[in-house]
N, C-alpha and C. Protein backbone atom coordinates (compact mmCIF):
# COMPACT_ATOMS: atom_id res chain seq x y z
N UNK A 1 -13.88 168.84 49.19
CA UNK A 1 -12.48 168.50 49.47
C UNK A 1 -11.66 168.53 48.19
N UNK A 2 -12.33 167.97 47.10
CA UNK A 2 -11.59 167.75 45.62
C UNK A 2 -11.46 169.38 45.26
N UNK A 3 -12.42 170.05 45.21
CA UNK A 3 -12.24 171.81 44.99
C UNK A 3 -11.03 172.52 45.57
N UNK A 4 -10.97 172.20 47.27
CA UNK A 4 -9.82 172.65 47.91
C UNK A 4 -8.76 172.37 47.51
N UNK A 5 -8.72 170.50 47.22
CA UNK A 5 -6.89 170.30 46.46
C UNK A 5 -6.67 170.94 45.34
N UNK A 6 -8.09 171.04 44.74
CA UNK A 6 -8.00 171.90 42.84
C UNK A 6 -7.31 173.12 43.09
N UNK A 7 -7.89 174.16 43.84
CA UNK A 7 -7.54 175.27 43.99
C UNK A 7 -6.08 174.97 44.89
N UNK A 8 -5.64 174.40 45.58
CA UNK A 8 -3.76 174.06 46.03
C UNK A 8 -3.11 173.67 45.05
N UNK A 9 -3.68 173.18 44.36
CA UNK A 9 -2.81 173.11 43.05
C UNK A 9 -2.89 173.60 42.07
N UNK A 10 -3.85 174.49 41.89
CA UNK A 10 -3.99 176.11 40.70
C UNK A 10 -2.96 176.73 41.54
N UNK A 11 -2.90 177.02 42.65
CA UNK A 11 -2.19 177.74 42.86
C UNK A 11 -0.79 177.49 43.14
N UNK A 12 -0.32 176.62 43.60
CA UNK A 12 0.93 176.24 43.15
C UNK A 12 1.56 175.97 41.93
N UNK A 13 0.61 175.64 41.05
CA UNK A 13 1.19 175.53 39.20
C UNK A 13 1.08 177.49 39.47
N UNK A 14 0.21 178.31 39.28
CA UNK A 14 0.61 179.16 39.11
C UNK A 14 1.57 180.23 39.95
N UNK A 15 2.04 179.90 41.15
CA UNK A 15 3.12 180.31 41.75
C UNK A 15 4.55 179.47 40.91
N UNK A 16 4.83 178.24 40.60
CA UNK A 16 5.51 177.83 39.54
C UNK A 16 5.85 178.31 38.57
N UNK A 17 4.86 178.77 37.46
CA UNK A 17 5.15 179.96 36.40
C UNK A 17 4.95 180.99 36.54
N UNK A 18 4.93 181.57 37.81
CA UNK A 18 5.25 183.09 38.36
C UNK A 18 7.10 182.85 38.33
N UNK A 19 7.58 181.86 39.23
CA UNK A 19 8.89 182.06 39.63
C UNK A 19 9.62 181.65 38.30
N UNK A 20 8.72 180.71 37.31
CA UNK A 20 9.91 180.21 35.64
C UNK A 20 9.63 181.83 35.23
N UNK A 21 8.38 182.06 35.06
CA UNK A 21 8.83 183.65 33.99
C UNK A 21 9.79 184.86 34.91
N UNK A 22 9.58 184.96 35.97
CA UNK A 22 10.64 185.51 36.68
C UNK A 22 12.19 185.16 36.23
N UNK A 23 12.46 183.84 36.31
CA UNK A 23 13.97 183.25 36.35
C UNK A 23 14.18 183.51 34.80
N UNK A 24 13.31 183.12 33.82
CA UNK A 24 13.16 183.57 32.35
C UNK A 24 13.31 184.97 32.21
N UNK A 25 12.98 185.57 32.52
CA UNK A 25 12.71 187.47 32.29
C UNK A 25 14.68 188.08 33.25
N UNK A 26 15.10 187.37 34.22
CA UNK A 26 16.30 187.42 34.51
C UNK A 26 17.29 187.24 34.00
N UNK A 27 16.90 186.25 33.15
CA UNK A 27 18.55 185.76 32.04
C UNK A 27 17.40 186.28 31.33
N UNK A 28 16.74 187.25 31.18
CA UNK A 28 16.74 187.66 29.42
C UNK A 28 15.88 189.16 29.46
N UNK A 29 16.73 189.62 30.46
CA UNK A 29 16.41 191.36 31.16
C UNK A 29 15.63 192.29 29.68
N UNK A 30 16.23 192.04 28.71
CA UNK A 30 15.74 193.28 27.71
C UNK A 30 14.18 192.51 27.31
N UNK A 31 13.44 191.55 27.85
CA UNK A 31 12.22 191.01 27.37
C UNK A 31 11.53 191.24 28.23
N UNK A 32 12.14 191.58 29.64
CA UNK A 32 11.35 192.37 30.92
C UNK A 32 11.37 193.96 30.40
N UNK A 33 11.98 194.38 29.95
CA UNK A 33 12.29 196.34 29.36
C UNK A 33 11.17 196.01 28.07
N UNK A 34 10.73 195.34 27.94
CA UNK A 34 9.90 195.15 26.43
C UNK A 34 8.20 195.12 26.95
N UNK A 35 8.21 193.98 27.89
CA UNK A 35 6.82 193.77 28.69
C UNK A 35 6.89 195.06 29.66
N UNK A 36 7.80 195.58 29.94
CA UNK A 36 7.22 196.83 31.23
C UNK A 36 6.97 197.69 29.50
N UNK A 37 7.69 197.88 29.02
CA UNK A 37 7.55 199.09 27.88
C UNK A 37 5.68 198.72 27.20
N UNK A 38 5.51 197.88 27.09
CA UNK A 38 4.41 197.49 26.58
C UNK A 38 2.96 197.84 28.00
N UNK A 39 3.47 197.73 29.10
CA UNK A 39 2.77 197.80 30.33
C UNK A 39 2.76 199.56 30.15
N UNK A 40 3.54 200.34 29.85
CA UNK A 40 3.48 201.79 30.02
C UNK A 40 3.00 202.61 28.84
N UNK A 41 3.07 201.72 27.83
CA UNK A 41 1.82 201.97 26.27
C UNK A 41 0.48 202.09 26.66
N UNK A 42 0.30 200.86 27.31
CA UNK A 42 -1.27 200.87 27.97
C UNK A 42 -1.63 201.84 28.57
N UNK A 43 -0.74 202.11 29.55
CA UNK A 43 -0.74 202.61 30.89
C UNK A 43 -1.30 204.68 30.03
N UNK A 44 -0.38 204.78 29.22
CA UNK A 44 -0.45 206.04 28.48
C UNK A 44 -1.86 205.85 27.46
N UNK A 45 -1.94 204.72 27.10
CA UNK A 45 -3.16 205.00 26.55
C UNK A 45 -4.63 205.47 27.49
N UNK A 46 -4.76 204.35 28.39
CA UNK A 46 -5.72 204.51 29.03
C UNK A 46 -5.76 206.11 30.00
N UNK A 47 -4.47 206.74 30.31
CA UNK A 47 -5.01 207.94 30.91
C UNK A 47 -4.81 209.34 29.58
N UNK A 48 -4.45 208.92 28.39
CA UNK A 48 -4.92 209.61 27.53
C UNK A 48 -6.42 209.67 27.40
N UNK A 49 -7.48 208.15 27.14
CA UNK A 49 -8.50 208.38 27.39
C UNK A 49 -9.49 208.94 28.49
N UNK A 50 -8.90 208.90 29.39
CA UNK A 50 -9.11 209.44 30.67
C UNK A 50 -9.23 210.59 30.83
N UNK A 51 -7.84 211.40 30.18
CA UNK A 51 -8.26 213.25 29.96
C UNK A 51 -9.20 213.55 28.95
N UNK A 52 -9.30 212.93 28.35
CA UNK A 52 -10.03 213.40 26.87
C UNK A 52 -11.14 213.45 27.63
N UNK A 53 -11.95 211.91 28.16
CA UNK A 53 -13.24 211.63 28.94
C UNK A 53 -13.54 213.04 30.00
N UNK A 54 -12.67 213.26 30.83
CA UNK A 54 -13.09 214.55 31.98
C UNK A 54 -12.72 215.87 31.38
N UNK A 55 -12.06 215.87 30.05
CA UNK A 55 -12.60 217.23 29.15
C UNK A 55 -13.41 217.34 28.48
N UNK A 56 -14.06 216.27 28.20
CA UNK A 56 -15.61 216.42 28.04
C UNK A 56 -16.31 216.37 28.55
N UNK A 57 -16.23 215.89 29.92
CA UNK A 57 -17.13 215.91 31.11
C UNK A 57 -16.99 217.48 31.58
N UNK A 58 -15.84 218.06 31.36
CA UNK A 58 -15.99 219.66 32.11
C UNK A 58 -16.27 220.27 30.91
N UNK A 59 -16.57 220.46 29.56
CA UNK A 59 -17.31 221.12 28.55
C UNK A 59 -18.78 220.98 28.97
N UNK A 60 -19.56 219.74 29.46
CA UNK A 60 -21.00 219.78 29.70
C UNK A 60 -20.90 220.32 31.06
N UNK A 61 -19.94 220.46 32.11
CA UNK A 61 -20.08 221.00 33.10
C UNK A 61 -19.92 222.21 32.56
N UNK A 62 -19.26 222.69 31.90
CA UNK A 62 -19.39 224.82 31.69
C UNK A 62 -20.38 224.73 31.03
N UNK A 63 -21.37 224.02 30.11
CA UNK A 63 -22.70 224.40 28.95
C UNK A 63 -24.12 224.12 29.90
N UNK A 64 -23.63 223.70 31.42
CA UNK A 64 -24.67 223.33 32.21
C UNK A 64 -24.95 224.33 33.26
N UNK A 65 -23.57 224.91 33.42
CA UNK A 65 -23.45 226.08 34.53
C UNK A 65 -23.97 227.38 33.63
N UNK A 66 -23.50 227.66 32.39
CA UNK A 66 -24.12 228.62 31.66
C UNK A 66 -25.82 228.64 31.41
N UNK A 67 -26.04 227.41 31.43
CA UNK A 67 -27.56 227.47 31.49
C UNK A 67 -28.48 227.65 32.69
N UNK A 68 -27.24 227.12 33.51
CA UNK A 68 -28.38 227.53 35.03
C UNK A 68 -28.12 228.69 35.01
N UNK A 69 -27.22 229.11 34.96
CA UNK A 69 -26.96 231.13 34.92
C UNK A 69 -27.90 232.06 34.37
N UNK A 70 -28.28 231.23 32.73
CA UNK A 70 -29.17 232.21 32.43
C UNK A 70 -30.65 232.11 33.00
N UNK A 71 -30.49 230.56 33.20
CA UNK A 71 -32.03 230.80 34.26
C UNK A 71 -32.08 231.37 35.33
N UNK A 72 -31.06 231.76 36.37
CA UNK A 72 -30.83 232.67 37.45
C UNK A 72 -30.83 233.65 36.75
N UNK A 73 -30.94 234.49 35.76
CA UNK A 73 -30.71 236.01 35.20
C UNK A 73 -32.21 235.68 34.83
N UNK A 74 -33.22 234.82 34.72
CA UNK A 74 -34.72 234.88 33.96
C UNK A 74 -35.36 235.01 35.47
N UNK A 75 -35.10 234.03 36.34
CA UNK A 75 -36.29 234.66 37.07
C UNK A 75 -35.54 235.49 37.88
N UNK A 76 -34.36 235.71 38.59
CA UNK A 76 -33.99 236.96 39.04
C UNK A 76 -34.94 238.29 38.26
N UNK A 77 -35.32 238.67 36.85
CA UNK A 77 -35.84 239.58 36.30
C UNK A 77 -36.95 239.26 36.36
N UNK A 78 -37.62 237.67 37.06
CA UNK A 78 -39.39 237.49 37.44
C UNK A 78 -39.83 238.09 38.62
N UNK A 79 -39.07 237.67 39.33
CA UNK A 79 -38.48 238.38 41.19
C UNK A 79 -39.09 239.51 40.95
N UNK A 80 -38.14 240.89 40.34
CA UNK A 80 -38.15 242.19 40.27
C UNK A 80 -39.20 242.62 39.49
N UNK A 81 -39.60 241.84 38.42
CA UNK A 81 -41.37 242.29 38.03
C UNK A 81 -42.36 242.03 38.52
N UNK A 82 -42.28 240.79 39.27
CA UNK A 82 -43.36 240.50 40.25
C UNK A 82 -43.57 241.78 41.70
N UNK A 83 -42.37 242.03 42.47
CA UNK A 83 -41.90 242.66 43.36
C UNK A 83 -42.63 244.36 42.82
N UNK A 84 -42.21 244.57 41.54
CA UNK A 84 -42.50 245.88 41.07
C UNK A 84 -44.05 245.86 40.67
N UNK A 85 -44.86 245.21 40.36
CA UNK A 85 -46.34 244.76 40.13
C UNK A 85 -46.95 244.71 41.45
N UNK A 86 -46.16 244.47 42.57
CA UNK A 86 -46.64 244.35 43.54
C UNK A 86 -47.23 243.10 43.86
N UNK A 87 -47.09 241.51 43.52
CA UNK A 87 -47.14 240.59 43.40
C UNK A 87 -46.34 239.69 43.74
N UNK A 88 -46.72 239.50 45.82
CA UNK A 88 -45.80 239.00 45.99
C UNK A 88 -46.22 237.32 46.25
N UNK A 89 -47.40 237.15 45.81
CA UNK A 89 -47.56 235.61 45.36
C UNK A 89 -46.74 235.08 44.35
N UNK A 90 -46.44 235.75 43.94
CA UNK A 90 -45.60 235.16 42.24
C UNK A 90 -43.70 236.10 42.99
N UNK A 91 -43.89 237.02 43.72
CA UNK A 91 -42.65 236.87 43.72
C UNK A 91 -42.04 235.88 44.52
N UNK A 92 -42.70 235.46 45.33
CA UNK A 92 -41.82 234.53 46.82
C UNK A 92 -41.32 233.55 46.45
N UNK A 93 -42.50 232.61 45.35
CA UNK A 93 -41.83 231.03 44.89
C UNK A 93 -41.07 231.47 43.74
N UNK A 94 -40.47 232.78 43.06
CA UNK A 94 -39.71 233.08 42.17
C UNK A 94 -38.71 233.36 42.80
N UNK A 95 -38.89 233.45 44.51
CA UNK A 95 -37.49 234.08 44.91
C UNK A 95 -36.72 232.48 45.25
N UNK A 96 -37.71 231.80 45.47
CA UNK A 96 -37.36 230.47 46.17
C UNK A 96 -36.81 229.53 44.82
N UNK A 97 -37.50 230.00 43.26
CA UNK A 97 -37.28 229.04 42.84
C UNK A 97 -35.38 229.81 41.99
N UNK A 98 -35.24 231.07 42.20
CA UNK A 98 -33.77 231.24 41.68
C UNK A 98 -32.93 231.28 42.86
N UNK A 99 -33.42 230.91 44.16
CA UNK A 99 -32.44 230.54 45.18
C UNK A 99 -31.95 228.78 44.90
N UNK A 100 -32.91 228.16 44.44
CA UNK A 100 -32.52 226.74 44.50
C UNK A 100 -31.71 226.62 43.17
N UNK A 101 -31.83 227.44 41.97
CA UNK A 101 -31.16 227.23 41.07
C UNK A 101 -29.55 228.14 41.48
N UNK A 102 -29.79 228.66 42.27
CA UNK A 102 -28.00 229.16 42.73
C UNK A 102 -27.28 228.01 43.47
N UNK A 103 -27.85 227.37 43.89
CA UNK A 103 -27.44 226.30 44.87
C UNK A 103 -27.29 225.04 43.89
N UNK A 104 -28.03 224.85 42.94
CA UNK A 104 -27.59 224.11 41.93
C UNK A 104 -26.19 224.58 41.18
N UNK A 105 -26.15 225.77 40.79
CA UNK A 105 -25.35 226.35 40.00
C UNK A 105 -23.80 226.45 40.88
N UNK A 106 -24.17 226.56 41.77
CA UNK A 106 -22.99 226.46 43.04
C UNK A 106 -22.09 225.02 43.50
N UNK A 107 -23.36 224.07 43.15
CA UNK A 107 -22.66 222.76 42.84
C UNK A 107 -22.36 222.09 41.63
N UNK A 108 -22.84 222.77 40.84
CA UNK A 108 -22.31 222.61 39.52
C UNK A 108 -21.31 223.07 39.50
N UNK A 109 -20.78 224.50 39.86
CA UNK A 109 -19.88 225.04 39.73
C UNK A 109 -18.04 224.14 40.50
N UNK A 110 -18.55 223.27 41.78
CA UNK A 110 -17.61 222.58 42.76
C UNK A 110 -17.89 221.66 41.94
N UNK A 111 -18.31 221.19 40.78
CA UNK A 111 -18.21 219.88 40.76
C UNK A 111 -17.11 219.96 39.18
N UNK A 112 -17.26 221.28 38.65
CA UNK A 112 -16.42 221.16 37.38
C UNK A 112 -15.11 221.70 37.87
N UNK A 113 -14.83 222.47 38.86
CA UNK A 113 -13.44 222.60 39.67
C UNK A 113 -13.05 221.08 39.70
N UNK A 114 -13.76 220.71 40.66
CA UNK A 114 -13.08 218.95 40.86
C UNK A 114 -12.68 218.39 39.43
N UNK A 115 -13.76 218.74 38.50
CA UNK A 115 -13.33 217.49 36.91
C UNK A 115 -11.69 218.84 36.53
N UNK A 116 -11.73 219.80 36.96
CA UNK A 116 -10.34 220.87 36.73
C UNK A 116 -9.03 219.95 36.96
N UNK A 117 -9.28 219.49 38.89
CA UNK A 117 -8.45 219.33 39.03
C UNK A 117 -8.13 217.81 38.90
N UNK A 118 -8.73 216.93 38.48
CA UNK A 118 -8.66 215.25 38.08
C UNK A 118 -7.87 215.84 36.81
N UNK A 119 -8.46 216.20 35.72
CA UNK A 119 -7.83 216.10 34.57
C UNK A 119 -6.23 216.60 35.26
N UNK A 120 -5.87 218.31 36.14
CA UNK A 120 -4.72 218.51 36.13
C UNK A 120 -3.64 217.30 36.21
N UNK A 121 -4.53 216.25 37.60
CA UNK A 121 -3.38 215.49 38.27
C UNK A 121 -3.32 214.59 37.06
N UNK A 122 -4.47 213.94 36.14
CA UNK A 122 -4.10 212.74 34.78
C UNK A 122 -3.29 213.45 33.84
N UNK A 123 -3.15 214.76 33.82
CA UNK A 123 -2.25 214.89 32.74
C UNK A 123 -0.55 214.67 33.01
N UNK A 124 -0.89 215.27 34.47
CA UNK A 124 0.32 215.02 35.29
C UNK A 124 0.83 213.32 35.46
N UNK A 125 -0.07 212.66 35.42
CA UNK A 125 0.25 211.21 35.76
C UNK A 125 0.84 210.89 34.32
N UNK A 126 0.07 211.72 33.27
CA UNK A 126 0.43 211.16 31.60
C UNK A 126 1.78 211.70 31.61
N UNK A 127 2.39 212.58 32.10
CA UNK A 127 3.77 213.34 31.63
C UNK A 127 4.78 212.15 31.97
N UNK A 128 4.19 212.08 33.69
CA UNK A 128 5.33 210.89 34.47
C UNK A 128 5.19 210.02 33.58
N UNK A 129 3.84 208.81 32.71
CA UNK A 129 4.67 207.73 32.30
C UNK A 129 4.97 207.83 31.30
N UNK A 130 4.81 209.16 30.48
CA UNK A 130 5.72 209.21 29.11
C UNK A 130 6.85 209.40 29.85
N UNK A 131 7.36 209.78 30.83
CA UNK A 131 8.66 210.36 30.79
C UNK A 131 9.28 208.96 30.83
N UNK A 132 8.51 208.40 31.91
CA UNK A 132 9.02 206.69 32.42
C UNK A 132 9.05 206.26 31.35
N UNK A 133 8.34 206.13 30.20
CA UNK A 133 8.03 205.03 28.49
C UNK A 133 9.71 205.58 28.29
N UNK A 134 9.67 207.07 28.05
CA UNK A 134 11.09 207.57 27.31
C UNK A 134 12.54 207.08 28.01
N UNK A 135 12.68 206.51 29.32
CA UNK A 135 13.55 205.89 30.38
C UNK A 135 13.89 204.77 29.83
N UNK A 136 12.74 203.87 29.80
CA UNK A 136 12.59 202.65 29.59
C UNK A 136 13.26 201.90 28.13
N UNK A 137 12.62 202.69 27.01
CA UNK A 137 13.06 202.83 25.90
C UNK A 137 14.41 203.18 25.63
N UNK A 138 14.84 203.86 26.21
CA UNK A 138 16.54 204.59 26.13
C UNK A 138 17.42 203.42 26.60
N UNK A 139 16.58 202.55 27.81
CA UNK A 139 17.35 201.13 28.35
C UNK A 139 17.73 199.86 27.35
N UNK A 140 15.95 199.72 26.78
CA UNK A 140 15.85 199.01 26.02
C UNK A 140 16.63 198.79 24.69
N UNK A 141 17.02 200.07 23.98
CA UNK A 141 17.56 200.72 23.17
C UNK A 141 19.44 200.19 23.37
N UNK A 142 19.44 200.77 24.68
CA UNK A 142 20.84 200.29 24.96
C UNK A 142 21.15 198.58 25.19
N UNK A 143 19.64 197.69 25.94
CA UNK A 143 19.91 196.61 26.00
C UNK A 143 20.36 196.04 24.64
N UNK A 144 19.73 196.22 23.66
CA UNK A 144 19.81 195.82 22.52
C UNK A 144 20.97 195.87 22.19
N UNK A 145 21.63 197.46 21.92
CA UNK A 145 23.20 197.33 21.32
C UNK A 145 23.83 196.62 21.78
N UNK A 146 23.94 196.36 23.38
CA UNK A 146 24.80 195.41 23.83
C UNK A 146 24.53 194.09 23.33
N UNK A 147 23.18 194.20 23.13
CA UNK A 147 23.23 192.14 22.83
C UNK A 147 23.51 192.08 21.14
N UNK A 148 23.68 193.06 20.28
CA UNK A 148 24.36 193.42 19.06
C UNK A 148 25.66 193.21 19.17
N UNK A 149 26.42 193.80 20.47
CA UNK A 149 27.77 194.27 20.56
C UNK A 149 27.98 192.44 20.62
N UNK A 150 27.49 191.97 21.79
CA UNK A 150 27.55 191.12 22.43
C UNK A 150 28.22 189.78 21.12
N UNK A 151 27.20 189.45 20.54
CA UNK A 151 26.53 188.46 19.44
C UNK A 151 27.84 189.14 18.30
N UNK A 152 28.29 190.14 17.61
CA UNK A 152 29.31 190.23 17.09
C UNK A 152 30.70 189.81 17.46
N UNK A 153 30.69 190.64 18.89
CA UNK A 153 32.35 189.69 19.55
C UNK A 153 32.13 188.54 19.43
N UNK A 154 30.97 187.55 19.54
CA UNK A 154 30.59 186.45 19.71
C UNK A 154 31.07 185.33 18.36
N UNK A 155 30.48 186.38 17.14
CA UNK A 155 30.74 185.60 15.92
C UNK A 155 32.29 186.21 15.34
N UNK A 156 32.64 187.19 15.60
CA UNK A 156 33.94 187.43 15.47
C UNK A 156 34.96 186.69 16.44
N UNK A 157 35.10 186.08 17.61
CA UNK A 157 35.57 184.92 18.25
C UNK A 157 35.57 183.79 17.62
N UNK A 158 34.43 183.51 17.18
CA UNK A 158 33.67 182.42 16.69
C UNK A 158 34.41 182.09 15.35
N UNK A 159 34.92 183.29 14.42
CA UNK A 159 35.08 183.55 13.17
C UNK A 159 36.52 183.41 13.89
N UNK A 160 37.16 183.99 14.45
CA UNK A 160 38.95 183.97 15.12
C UNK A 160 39.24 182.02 14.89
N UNK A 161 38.37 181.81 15.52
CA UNK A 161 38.62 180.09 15.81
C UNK A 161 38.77 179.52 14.74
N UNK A 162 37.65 179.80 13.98
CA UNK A 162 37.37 178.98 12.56
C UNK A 162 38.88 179.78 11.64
N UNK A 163 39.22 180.94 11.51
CA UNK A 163 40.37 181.18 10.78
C UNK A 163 41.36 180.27 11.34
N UNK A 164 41.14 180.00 13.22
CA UNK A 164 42.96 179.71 13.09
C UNK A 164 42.48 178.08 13.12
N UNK A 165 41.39 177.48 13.25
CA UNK A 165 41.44 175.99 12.69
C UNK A 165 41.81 175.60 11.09
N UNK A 166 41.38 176.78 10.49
CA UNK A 166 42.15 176.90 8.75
C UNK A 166 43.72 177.25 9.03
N UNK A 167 44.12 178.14 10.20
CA UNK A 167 45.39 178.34 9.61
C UNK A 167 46.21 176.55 10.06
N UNK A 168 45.31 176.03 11.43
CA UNK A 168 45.93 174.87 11.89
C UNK A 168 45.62 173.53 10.78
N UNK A 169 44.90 173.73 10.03
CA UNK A 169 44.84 172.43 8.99
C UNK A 169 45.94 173.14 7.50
N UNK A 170 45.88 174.08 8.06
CA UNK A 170 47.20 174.21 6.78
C UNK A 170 48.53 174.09 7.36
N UNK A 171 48.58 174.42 8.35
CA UNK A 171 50.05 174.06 9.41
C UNK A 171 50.15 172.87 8.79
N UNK A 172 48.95 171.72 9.52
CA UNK A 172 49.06 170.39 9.27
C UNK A 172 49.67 170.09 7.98
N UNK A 173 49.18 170.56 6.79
CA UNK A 173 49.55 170.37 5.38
C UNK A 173 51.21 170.58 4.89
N UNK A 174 51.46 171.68 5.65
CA UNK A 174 52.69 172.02 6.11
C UNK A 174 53.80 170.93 6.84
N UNK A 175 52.97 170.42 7.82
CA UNK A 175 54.06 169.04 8.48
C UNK A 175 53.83 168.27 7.48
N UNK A 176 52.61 167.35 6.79
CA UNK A 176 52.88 166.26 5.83
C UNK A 176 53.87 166.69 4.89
N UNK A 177 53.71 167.75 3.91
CA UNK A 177 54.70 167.74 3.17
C UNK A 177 56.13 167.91 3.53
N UNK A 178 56.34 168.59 4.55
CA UNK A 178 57.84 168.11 5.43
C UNK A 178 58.17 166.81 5.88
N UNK A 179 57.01 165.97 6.26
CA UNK A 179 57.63 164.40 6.24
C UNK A 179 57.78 163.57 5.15
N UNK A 180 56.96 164.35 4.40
CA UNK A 180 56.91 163.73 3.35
C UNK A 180 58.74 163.83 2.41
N UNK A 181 59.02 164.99 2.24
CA UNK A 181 60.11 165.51 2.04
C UNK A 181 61.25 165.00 2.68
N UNK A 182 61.10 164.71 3.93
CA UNK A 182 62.05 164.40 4.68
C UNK A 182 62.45 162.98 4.64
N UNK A 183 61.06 162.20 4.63
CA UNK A 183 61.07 160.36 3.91
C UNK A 183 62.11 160.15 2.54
N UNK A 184 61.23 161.36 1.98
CA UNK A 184 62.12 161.28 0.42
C UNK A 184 63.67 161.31 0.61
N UNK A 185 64.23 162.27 1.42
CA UNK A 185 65.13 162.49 1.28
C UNK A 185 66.07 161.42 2.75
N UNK A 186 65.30 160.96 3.55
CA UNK A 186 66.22 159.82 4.24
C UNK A 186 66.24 158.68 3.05
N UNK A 187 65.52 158.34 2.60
CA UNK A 187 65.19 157.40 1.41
C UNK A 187 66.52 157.66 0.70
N UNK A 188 66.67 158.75 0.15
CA UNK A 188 68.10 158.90 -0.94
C UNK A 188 69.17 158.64 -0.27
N UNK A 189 69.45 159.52 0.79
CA UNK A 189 70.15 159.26 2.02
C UNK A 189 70.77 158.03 1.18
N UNK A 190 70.25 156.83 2.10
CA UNK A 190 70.19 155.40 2.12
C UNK A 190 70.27 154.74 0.76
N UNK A 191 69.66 155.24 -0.28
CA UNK A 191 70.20 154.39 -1.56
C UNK A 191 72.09 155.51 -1.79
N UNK A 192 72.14 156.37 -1.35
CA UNK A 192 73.57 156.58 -1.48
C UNK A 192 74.43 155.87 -0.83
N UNK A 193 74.07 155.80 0.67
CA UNK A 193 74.60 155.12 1.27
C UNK A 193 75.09 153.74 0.98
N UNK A 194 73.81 152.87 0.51
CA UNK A 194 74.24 151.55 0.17
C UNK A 194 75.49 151.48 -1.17
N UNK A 195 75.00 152.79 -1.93
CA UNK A 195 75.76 152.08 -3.12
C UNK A 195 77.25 152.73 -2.87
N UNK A 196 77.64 153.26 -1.73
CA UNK A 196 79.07 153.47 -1.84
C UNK A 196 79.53 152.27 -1.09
């Protein structure tokens, strides 16, 4: 019973930080273009290794088919000396034994077509996610300038404010010394006044 609540609540903590890195990766889109970009690195690595692996798997498939070949060209020429000797104890299981090596050689042969056409479709799969990496990147690329563009209007606003709170504390400096001026001069005002 304690296992069952364990596992309801593994899985609800991790449906929890499924939906925070979701809501996280939403307000902060160019870190989702970064993790998919990083997901399609892999993705290109591993079917890079992948062609390399079934082009070397179809090099031992052509150095395997060439060898059964030449053993079909050895006793094919046991066949016809036996046959010509008049020896057809030695020719029959020579005919039997370069019939079974054609039938080998025949599936050897369907089996390095197939590694032909795997590699065609992985190289093909490698083009699509470079092309997709090169998409992605061009986004990413652009997310960025904007959050460059972004973050400059940002501190140039930022920088607008702070100039006109300097130009408004010098305004200010501007009114004191006008009241100040203006005290002074009701002040005289008033000693003229009195003494006439």
């Amino acid at each position: 019973m304690s296992g069952v609540l364990a596992v309801g609540l593994f899985d609800d903590l991790s449906r929890f930080l499924e939906n925070r890195l979701e809501e996280f990766l939403r307000s902060n889109p160019h870190l989702e273009l970064e993790a998919l970009l990083e997901q399609l690195r892999e993705q290109e690595e591993d079917t890079l290794k992948l062609v390399a692996d079934l082009k070397l798997q179809e090099k031992r498939s052509q150095e395997d088919i060439l060898a059964t070949a030449q053993e079909i060209q050895r006793w094919h020429i046991r066949v016809q000396k036996a046959k010509d000797a008049n020896r057809q104890d030695l020719a029959t299981p020579a005919q039997e034994r370069e019939a079974a090596l054609l039938r080998e050689g025949n599936q050897r042969w369907g089996q390095m077509q197939g590694l032909k056409e795997r590699i065609t479709q992985s190289q093909e799969l490698l083009r699509k996610i470079q092309q997709r990496r090169q998409e992605v990147q061009a986004k990413a690329a652009e997310a960025q300038t904007v959050r460059a563009q972004a973050q400059t209007q940002q501190r140039l606003e930022t920088n607008g404010w702070s100039n006109q709170t300097s130009s408004y504390s010098s305004f200010d400096d501007l009114e004191d010394k006008f009241r100040r001026w203006e005290t002074q001069d009701e002040l005289e005002q008033m000693k003229r006044n009195m003494g006439k």
